[in-house]
PDB file of N, CA and C in Angstrom:
ATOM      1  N   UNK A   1      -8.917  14.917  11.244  1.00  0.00           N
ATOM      2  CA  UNK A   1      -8.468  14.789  12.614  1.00  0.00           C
ATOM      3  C   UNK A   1      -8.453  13.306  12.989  1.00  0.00           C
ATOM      4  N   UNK A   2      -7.514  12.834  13.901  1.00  0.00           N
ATOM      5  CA  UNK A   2      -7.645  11.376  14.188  1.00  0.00           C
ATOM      6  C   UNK A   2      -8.081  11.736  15.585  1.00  0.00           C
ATOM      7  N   UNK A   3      -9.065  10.589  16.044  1.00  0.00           N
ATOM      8  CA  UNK A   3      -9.346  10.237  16.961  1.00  0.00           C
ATOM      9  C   UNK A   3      -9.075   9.083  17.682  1.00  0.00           C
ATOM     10  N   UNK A   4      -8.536   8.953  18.922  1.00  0.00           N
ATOM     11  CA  UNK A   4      -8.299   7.230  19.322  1.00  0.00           C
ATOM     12  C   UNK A   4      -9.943   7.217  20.575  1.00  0.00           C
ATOM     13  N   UNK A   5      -9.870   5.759  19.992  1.00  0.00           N
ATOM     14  CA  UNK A   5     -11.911   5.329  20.694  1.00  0.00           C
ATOM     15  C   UNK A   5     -10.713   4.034  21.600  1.00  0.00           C
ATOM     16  N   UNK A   6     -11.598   4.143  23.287  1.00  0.00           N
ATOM     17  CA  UNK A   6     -11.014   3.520  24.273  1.00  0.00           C
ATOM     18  C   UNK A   6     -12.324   2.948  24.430  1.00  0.00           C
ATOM     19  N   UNK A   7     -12.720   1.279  24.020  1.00  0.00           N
ATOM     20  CA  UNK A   7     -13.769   0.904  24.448  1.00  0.00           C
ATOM     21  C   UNK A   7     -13.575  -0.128  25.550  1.00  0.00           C
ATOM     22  N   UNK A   8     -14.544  -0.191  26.475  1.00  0.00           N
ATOM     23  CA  UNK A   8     -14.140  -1.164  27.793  1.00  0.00           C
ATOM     24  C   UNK A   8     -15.840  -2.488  27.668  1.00  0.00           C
ATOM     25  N   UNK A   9     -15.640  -3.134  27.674  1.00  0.00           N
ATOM     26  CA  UNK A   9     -16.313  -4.059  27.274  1.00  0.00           C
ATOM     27  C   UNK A   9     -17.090  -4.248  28.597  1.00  0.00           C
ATOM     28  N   UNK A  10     -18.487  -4.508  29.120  1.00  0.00           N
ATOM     29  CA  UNK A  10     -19.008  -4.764  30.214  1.00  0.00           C
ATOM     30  C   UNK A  10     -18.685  -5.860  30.504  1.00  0.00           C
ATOM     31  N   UNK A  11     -18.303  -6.625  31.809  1.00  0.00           N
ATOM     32  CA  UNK A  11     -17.864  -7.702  32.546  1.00  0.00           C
ATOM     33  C   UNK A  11     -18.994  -8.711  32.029  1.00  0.00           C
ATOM     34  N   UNK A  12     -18.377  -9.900  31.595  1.00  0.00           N
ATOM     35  CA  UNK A  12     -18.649 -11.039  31.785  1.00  0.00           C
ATOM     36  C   UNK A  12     -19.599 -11.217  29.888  1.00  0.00           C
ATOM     37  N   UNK A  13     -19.202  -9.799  29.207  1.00  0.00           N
ATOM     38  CA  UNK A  13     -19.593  -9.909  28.059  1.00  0.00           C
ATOM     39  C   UNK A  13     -18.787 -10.647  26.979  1.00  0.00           C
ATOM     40  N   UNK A  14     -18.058 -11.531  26.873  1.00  0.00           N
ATOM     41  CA  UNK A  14     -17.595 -12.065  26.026  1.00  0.00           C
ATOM     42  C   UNK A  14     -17.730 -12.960  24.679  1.00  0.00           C
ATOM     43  N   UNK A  15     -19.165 -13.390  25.576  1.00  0.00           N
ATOM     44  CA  UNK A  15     -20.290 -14.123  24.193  1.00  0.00           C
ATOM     45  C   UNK A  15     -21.138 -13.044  22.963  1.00  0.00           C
ATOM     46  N   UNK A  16     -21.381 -11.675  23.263  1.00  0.00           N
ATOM     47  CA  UNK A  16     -21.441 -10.431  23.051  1.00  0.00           C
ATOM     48  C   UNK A  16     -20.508 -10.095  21.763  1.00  0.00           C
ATOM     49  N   UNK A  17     -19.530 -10.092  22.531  1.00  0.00           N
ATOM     50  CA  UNK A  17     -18.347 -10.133  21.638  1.00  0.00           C
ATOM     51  C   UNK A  17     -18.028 -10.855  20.558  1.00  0.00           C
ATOM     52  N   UNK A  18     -18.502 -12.002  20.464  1.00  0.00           N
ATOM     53  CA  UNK A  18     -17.967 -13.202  19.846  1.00  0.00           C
ATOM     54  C   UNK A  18     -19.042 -13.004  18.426  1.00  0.00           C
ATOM     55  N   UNK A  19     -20.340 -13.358  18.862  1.00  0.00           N
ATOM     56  CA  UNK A  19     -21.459 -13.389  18.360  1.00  0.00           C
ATOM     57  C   UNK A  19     -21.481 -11.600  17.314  1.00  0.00           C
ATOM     58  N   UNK A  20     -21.281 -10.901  17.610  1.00  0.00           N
ATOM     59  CA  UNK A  20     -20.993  -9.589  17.137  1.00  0.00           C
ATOM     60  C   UNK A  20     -19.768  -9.277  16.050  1.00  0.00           C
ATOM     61  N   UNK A  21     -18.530 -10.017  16.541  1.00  0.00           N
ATOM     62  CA  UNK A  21     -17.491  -9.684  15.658  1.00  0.00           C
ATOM     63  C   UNK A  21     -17.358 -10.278  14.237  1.00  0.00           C
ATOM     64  N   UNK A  22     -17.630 -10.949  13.274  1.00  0.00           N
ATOM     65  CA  UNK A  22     -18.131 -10.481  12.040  1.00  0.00           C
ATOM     66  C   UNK A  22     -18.778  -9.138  11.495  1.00  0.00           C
ATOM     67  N   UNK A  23     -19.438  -8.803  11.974  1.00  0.00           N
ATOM     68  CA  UNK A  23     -20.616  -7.888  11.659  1.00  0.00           C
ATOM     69  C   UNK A  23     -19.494  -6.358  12.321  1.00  0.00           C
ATOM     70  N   UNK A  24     -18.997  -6.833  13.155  1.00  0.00           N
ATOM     71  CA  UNK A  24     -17.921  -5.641  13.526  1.00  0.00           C
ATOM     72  C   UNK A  24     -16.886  -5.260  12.236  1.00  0.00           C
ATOM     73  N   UNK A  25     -16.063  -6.430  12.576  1.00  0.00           N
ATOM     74  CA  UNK A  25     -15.025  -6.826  11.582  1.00  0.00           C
ATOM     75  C   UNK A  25     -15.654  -6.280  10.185  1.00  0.00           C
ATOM     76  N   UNK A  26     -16.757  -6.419  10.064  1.00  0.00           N
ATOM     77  CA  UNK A  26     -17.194  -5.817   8.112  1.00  0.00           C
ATOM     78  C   UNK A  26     -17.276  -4.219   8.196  1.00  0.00           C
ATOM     79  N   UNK A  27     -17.758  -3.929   8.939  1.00  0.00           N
ATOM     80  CA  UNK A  27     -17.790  -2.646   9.354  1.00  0.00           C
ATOM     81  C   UNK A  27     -16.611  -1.821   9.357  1.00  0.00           C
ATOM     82  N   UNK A  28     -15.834  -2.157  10.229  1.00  0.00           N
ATOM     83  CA  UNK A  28     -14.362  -1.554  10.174  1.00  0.00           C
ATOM     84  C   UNK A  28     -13.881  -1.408   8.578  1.00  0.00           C
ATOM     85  N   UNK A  29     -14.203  -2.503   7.927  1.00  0.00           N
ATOM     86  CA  UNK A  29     -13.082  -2.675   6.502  1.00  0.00           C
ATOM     87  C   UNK A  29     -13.975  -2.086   6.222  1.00  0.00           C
ATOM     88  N   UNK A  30     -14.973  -1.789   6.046  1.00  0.00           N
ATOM     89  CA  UNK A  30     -15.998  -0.599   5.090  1.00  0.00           C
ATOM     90  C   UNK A  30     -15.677   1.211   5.676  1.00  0.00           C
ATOM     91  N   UNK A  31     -15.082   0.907   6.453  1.00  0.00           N
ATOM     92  CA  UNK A  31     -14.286   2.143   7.007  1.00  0.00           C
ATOM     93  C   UNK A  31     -12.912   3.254   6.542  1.00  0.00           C
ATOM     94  N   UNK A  32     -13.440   3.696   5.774  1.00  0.00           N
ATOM     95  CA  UNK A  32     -11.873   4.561   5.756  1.00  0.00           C
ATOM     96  C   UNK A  32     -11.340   5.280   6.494  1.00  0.00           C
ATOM     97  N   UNK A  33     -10.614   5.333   6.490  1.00  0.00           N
ATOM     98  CA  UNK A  33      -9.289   6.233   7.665  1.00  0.00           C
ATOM     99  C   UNK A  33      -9.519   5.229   9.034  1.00  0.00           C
ATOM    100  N   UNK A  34      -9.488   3.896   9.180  1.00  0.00           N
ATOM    101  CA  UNK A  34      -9.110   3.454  10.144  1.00  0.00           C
ATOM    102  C   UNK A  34      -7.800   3.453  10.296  1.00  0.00           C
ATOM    103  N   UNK A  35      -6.925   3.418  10.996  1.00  0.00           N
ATOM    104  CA  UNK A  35      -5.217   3.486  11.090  1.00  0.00           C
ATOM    105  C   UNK A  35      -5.035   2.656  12.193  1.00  0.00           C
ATOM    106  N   UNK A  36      -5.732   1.677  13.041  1.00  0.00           N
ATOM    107  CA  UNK A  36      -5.132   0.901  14.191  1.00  0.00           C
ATOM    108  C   UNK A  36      -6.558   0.525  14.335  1.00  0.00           C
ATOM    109  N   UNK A  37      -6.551  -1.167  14.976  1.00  0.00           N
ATOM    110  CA  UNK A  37      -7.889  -1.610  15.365  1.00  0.00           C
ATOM    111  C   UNK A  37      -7.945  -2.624  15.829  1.00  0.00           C
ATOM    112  N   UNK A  38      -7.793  -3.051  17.818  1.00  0.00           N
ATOM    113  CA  UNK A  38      -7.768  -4.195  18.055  1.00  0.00           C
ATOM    114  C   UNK A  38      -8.224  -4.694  19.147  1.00  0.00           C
ATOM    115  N   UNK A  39      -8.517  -5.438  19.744  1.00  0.00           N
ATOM    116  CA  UNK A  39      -8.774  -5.895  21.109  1.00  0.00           C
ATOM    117  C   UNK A  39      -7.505  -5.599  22.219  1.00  0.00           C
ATOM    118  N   UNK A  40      -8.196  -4.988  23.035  1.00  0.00           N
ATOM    119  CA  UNK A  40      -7.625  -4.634  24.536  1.00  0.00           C
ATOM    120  C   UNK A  40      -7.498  -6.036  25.052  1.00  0.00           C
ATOM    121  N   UNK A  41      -6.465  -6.693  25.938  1.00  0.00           N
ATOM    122  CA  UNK A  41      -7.063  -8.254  26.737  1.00  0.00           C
ATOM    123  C   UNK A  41      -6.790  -8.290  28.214  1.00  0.00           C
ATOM    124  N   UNK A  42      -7.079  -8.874  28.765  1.00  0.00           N
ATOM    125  CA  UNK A  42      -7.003  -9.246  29.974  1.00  0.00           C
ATOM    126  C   UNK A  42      -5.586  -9.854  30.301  1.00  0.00           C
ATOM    127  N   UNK A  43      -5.123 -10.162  31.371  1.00  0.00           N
ATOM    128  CA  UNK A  43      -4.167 -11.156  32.106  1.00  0.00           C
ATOM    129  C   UNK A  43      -4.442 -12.203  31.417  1.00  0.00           C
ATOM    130  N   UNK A  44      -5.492 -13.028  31.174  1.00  0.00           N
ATOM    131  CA  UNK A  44      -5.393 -14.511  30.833  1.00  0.00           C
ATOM    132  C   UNK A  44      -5.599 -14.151  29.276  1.00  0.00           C
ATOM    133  N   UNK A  45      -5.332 -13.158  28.718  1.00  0.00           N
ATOM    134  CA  UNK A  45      -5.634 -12.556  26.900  1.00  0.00           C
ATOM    135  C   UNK A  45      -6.825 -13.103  26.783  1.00  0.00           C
ATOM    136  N   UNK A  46      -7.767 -12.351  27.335  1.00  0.00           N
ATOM    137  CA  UNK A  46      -9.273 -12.980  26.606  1.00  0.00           C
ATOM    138  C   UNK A  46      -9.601 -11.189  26.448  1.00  0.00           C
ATOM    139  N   UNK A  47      -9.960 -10.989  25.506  1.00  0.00           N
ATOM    140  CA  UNK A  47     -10.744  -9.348  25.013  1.00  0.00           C
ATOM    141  C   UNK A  47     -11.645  -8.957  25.980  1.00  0.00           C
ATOM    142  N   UNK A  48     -11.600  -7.830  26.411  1.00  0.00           N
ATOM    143  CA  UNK A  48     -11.660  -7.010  27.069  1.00  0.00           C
ATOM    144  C   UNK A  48     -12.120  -5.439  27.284  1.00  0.00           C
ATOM    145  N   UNK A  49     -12.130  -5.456  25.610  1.00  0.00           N
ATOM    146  CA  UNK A  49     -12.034  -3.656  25.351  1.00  0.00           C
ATOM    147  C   UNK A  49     -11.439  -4.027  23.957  1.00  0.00           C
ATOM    148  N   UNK A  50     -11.289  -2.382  23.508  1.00  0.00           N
ATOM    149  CA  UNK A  50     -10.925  -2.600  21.667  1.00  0.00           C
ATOM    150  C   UNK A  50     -10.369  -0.806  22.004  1.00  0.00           C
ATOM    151  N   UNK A  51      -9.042  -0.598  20.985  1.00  0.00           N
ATOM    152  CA  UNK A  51      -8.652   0.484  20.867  1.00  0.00           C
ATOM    153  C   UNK A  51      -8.429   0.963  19.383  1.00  0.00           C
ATOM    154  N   UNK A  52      -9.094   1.895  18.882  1.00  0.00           N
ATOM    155  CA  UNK A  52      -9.490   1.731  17.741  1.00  0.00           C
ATOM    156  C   UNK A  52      -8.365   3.250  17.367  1.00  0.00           C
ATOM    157  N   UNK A  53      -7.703   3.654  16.323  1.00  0.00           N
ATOM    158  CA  UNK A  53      -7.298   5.051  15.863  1.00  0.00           C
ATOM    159  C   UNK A  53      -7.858   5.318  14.487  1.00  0.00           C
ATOM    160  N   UNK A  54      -8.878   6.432  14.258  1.00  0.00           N
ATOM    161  CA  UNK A  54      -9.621   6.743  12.787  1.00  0.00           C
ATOM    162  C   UNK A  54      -9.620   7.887  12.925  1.00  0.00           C
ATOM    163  N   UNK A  55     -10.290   8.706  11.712  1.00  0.00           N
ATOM    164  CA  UNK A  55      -9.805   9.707  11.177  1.00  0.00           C
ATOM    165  C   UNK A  55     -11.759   9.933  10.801  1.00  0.00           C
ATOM    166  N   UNK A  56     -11.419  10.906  11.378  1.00  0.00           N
ATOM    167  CA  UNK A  56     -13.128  11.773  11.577  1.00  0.00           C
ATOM    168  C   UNK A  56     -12.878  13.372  11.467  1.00  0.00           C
ATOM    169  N   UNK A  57     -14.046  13.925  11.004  1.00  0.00           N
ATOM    170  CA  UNK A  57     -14.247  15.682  10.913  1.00  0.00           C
ATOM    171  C   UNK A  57     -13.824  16.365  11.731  1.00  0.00           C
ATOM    172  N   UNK A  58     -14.296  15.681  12.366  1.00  0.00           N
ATOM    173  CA  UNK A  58     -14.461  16.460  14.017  1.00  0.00           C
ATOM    174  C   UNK A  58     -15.411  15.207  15.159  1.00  0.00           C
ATOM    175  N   UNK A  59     -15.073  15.879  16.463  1.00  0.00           N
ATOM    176  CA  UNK A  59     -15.604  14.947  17.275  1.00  0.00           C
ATOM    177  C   UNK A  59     -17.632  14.624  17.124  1.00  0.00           C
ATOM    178  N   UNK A  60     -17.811  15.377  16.714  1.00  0.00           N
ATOM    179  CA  UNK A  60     -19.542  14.674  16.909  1.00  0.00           C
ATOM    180  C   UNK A  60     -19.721  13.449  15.730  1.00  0.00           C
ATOM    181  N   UNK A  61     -18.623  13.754  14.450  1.00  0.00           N
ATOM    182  CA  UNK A  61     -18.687  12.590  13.488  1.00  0.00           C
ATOM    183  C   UNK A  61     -18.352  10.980  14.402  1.00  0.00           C
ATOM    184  N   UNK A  62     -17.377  11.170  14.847  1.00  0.00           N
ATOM    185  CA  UNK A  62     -16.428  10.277  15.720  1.00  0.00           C
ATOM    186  C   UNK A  62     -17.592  10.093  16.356  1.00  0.00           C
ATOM    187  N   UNK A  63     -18.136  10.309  17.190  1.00  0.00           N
ATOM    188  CA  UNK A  63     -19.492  10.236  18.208  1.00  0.00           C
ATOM    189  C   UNK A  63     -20.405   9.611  17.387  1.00  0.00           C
ATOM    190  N   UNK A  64     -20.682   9.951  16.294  1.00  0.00           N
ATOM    191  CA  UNK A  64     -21.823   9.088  15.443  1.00  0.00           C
ATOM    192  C   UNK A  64     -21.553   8.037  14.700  1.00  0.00           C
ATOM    193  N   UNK A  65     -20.122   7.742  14.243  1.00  0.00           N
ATOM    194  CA  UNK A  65     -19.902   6.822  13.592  1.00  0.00           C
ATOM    195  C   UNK A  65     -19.471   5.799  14.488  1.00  0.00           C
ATOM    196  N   UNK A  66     -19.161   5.952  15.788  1.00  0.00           N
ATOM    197  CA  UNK A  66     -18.900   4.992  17.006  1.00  0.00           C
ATOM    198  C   UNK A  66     -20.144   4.435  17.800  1.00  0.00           C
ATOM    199  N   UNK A  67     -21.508   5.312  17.383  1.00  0.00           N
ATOM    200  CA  UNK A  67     -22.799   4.780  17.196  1.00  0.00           C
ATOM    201  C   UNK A  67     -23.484   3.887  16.557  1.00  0.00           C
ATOM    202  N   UNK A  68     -22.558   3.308  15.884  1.00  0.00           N
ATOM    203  CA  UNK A  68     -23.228   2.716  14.765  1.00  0.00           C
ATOM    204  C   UNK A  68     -22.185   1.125  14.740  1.00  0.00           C
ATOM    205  N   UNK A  69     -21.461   1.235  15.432  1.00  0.00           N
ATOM    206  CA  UNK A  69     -20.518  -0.067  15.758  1.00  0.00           C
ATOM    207  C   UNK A  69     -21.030  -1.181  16.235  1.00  0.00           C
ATOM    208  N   UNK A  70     -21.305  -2.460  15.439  1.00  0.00           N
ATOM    209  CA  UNK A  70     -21.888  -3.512  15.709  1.00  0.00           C
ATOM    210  C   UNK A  70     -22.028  -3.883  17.406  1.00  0.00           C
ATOM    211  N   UNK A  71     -20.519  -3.639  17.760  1.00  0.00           N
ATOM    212  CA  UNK A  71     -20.244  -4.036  19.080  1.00  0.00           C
ATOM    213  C   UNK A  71     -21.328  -2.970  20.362  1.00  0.00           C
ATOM    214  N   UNK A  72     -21.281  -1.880  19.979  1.00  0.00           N
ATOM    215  CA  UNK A  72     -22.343  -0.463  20.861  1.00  0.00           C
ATOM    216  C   UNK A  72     -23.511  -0.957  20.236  1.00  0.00           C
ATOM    217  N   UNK A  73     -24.038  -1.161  19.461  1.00  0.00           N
ATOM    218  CA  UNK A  73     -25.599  -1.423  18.839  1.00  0.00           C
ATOM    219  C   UNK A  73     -25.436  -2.303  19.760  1.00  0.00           C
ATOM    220  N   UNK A  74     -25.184  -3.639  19.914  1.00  0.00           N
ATOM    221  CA  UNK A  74     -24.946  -4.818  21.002  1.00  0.00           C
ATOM    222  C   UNK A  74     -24.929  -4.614  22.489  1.00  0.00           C
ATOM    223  N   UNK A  75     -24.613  -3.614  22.673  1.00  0.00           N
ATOM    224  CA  UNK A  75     -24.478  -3.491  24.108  1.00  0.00           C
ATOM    225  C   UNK A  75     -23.465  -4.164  24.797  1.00  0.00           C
ATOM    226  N   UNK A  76     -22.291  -4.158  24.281  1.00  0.00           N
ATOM    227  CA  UNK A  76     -21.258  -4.703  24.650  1.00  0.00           C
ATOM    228  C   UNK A  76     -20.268  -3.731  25.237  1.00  0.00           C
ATOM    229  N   UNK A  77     -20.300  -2.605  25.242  1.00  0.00           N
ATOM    230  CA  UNK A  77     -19.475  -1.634  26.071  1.00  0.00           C
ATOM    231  C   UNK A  77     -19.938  -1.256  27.377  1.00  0.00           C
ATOM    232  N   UNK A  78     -19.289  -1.498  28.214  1.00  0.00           N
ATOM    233  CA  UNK A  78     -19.163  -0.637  29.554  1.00  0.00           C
ATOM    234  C   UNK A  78     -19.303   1.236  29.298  1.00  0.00           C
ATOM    235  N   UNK A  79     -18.154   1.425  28.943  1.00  0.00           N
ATOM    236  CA  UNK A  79     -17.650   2.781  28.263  1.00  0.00           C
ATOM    237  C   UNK A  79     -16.945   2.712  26.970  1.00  0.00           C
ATOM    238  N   UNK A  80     -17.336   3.933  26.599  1.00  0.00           N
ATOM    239  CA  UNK A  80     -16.098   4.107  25.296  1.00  0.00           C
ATOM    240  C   UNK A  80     -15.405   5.665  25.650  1.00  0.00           C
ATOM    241  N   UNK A  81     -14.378   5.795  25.780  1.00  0.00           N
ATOM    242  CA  UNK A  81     -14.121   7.327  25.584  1.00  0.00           C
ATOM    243  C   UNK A  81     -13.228   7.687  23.948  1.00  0.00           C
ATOM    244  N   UNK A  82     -13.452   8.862  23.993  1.00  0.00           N
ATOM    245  CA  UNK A  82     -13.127   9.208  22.777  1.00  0.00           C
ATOM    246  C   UNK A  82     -12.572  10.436  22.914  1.00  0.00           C
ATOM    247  N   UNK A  83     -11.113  10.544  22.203  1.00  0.00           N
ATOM    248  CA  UNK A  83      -9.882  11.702  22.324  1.00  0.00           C
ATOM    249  C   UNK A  83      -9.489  11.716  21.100  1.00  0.00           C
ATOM    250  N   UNK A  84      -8.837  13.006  21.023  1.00  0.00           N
ATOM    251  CA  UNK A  84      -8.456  13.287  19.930  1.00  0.00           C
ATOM    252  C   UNK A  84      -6.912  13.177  20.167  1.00  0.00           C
ATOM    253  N   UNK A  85      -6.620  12.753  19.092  1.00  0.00           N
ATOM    254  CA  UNK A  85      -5.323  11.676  18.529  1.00  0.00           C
ATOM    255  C   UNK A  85      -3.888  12.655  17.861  1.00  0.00           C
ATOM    256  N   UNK A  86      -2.849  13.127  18.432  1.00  0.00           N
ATOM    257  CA  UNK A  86      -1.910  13.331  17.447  1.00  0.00           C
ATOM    258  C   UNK A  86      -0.826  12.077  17.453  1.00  0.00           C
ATOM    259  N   UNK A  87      -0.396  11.824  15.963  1.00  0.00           N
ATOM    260  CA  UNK A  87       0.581  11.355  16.167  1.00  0.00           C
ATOM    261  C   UNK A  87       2.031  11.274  15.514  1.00  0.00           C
ATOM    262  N   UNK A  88       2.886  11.232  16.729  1.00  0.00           N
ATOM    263  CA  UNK A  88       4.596  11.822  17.246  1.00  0.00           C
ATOM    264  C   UNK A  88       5.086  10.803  16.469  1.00  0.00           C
ATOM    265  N   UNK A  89       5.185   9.116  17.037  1.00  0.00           N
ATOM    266  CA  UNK A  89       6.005   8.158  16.135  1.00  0.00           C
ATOM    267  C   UNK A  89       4.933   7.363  15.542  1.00  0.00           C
ATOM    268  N   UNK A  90       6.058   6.719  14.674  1.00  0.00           N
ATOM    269  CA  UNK A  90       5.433   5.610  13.862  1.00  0.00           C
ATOM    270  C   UNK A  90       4.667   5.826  12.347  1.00  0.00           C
ATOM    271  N   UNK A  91       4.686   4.519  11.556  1.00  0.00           N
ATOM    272  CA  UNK A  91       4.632   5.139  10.127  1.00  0.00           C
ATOM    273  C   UNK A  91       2.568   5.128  10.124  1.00  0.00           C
TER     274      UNK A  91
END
């Protein structure tokens, strides 16, 4: 099943972000079935959020493996929501 993860970054976290993304970034590529993975941005493009599309069991996997994201260990999310994903276009 794919899931798309809507993460919203808490205000004024951007050093969070910064300091974290290596350790993110390794994570993801140690990831299979990622299919899309990037920063959300603001008006002035500074990151903001991250919209991620992967491929999980079912939703409590998705729930646990989005537990374990450098950036949520960090405390860098506001929210994350998490939906389940079909997809119509594109390769």
């Amino acid at each position: 099943m794919l899931f798309a993860f809507v993460c919203t970054d808490k205000p004024d976290a951007l050093d969070i972000r910064r300091a974290n993304r290596p350790a993110h970034l390794e994570w993801l590529d140690s990831t299979p079935g990622v299919y899309i993975a990037g920063p959300l941005l603001d008006e002035g493009q500074t990151p903001c959020g991250s919209i991620l599309i992967v491929e999980h069991e079912d939703l409590e996997a998705a729930r646990q493996w989005a537990a374990q994201d450098p950036y949520a260990q960090a405390g860098l999310f506001e929210s994350v929501a998490i939906r389940e994903w079909k997809k119509v276009i594109g390769q």
